[in-house]
Structure formats: C-alpha cells, structure tokens
Protein backbone atom coordinates (compact mmCIF):
# COMPACT_ATOMS: atom_id res chain seq x y z
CA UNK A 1 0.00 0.00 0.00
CA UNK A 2 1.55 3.44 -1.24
CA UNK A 3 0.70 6.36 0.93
CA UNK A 4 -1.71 7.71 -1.54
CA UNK A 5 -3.40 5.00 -0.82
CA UNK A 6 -3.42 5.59 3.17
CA UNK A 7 -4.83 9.30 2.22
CA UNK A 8 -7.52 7.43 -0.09
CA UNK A 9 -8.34 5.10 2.93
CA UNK A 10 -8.37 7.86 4.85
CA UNK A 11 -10.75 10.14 3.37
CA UNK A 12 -12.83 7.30 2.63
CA UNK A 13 -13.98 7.00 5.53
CA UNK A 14 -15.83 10.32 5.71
CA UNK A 15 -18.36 8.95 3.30
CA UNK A 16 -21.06 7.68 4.75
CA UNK A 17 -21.33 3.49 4.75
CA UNK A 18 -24.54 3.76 3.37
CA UNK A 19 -23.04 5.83 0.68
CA UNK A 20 -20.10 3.56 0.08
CA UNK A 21 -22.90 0.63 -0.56
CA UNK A 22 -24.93 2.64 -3.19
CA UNK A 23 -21.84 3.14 -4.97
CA UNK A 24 -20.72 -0.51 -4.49
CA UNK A 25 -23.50 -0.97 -5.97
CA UNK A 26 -22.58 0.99 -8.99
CA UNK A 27 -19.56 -0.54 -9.38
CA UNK A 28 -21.40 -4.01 -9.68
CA UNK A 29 -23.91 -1.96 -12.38
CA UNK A 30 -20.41 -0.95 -14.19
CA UNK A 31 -19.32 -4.16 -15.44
CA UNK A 32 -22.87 -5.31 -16.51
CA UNK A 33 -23.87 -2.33 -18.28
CA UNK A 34 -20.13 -2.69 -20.07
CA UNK A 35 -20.63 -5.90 -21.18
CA UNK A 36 -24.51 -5.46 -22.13
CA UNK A 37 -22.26 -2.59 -24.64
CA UNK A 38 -20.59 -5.29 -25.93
CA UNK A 39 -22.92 -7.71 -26.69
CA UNK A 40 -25.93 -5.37 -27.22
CA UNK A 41 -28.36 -7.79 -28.86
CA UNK A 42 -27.98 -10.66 -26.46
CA UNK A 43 -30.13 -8.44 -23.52
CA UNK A 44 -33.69 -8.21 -23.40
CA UNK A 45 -34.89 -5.13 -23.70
CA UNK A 46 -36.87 -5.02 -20.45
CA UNK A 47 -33.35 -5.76 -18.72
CA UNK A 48 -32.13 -2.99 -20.18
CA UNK A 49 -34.79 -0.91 -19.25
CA UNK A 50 -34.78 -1.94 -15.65
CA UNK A 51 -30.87 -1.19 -15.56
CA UNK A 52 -31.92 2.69 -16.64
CA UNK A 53 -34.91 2.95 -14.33
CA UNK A 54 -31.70 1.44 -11.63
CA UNK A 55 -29.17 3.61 -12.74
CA UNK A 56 -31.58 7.06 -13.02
CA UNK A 57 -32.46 6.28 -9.51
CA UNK A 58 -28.60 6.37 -8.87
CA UNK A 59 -28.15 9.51 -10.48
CA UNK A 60 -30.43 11.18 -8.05
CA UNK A 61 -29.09 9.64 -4.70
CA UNK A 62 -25.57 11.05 -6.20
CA UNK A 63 -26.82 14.27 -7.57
CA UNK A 64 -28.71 15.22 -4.27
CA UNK A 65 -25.23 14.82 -2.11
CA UNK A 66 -23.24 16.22 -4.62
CA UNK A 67 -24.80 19.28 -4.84
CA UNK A 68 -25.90 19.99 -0.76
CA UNK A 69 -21.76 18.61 -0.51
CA UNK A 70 -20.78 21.36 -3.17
CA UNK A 71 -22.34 24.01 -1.26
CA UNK A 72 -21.28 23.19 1.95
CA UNK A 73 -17.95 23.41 0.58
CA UNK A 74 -18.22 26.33 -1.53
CA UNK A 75 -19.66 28.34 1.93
CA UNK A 76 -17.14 26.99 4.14
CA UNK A 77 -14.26 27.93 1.30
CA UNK A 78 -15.28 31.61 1.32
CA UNK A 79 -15.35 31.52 5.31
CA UNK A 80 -12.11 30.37 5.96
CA UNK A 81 -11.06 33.09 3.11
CA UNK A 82 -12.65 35.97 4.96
CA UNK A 83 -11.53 34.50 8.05
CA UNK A 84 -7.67 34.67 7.20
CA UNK A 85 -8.38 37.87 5.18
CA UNK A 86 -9.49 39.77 8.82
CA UNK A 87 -6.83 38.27 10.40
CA UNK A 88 -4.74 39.50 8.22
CA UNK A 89 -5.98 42.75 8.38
CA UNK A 90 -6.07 42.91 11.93
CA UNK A 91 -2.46 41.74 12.66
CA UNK A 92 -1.71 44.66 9.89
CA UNK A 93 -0.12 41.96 7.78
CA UNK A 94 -0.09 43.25 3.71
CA UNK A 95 -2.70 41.11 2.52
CA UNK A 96 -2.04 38.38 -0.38
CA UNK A 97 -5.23 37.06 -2.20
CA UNK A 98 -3.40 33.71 -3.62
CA UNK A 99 -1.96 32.42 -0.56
CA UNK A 100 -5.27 32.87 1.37
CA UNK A 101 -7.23 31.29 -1.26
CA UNK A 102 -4.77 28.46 -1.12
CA UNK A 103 -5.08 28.21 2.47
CA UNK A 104 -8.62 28.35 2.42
CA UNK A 105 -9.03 25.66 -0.44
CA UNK A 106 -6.69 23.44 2.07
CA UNK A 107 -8.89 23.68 5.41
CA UNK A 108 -11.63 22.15 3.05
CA UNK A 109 -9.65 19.22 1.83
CA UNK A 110 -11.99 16.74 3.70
CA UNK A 111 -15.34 18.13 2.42
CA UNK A 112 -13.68 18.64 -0.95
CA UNK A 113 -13.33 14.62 -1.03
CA UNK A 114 -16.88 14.18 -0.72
CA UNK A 115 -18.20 16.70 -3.38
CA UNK A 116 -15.52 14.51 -5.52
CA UNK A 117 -16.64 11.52 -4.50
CA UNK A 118 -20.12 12.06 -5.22
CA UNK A 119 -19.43 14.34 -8.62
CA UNK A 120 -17.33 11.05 -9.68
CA UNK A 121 -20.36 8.69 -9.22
CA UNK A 122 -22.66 11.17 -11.11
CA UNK A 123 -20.43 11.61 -13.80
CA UNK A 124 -20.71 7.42 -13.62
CA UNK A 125 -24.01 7.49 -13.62
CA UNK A 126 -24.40 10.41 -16.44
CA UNK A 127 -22.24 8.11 -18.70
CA UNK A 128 -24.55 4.85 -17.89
CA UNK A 129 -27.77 6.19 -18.31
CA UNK A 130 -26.48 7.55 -22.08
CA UNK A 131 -24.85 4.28 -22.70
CA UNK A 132 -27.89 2.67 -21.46
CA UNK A 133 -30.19 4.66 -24.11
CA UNK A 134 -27.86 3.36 -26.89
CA UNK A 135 -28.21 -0.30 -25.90
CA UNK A 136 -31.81 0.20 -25.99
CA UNK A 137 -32.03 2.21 -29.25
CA UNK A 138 -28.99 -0.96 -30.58
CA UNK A 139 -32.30 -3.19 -29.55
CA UNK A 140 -34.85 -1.37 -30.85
CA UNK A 141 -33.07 -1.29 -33.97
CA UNK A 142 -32.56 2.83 -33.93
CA UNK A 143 -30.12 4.77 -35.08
CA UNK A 144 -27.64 5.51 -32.21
C-alpha cells in the first residue's frame, strides 16, 4: 500500500457506509452495463430498461449529495477566506489574495473529497444512463 493510498483510505472513511454501498452498488452496475455494450443484442430489452430505471435512480441519490456537498464546501471555502483575510488585516499583515485562497481551499480538503466523490459517481451514472439509451435504441433497432 503506497501512501496515496493511506490518504484514499483515509478520506474514505468520511463517506457515509450507506453511501459507500450505493456506490458498491454501482460498481457491480459498471461491469454489466459494459458488457450489455458489448454484446448489445444478447439483452432483453426489459433488462435494459430496468438497468436505466436502476441507474436514473442512482443519479439522483448522487446528484442530491453532490450538490448539498458542493455548497457546503463552496460556503465553508469563502469563510475560511474571509476568516484569514481579517486576520490579516487585523495583525496589519499586507494582505495576499493567492496564498489565502490556497489556504482556504486546504482547510476544506476533507469536504472537498466528498463533493468529488459524489461528482465522480454522477459523472458514472451520467455516462450509464447515455450508454444505457444506446443499448436500448442498438435493440430497438434505432439509429444511435
């Protein structure tokens, strides 16, 4: 184990277990829905559309974290920032907007995991649901 993969671990850990399932879950959809691309005409079509009612349902559990995470971490970015920025001030430091923006991006890091986390499995779930509507069009015999 590298120790990227410690910080990984780590940070896991802030996502909820009941979050880690659904996107267990996903990974299990993954490799179906991948090989249903490959072999297209071999899957019923009511399969197909039960993987697409599965994986839209997915796309809202994600979406809803991602974006009550994304705020969350957008608000607490611009905190810290005016935080350091009246310290700053106050101590009669010259101010510096880059550093303090990096600083502020850094006190986020762990809330920053979880909007990735989440935008990850709705990008995942994006791609699905499109690949999904090409299986089914591949079925219906539709141009994709």
């Amino acid at each position: 184990m590298t120790p990227n993969d410690t910080a990984i671990d780590e940070y896991l850990e802030l996502v909820p277990k009941g979050d880690r399932d659904v996107a267990q879950r996903l990974d299990e959809l993954d490799s179906q829905i991948m090989g249903d691309a490959i072999n297209a005409k071999m899957y019923p079509k009511a399969e197909l559309n039960v993987r697409l009612m599965e994986v839209t349902a997915l796309y809202s559990f994600f979406s809803s974290r991602y974006y009550r995470w994304k705020a969350i971490c957008d608000n607490r970015e611009v905190e810290e920032y005016i935080r350091l920025k009246r310290e700053s001030v106050a101590a009669g430091v010259k101010f510096v907007s880059a550093p303090t923006e990096r600083e502020a991006e850094k006190a986020v890091t762990e809330v920053n995991y979880l909007v990735s986390f989440y935008e990850g499995n709705l990008k995942r779930c994006e791609q699905y649901v499109n690949t999904l509507k090409r299986l089914l069009e591949a079925v219906n015999g539709e141009k994709a």
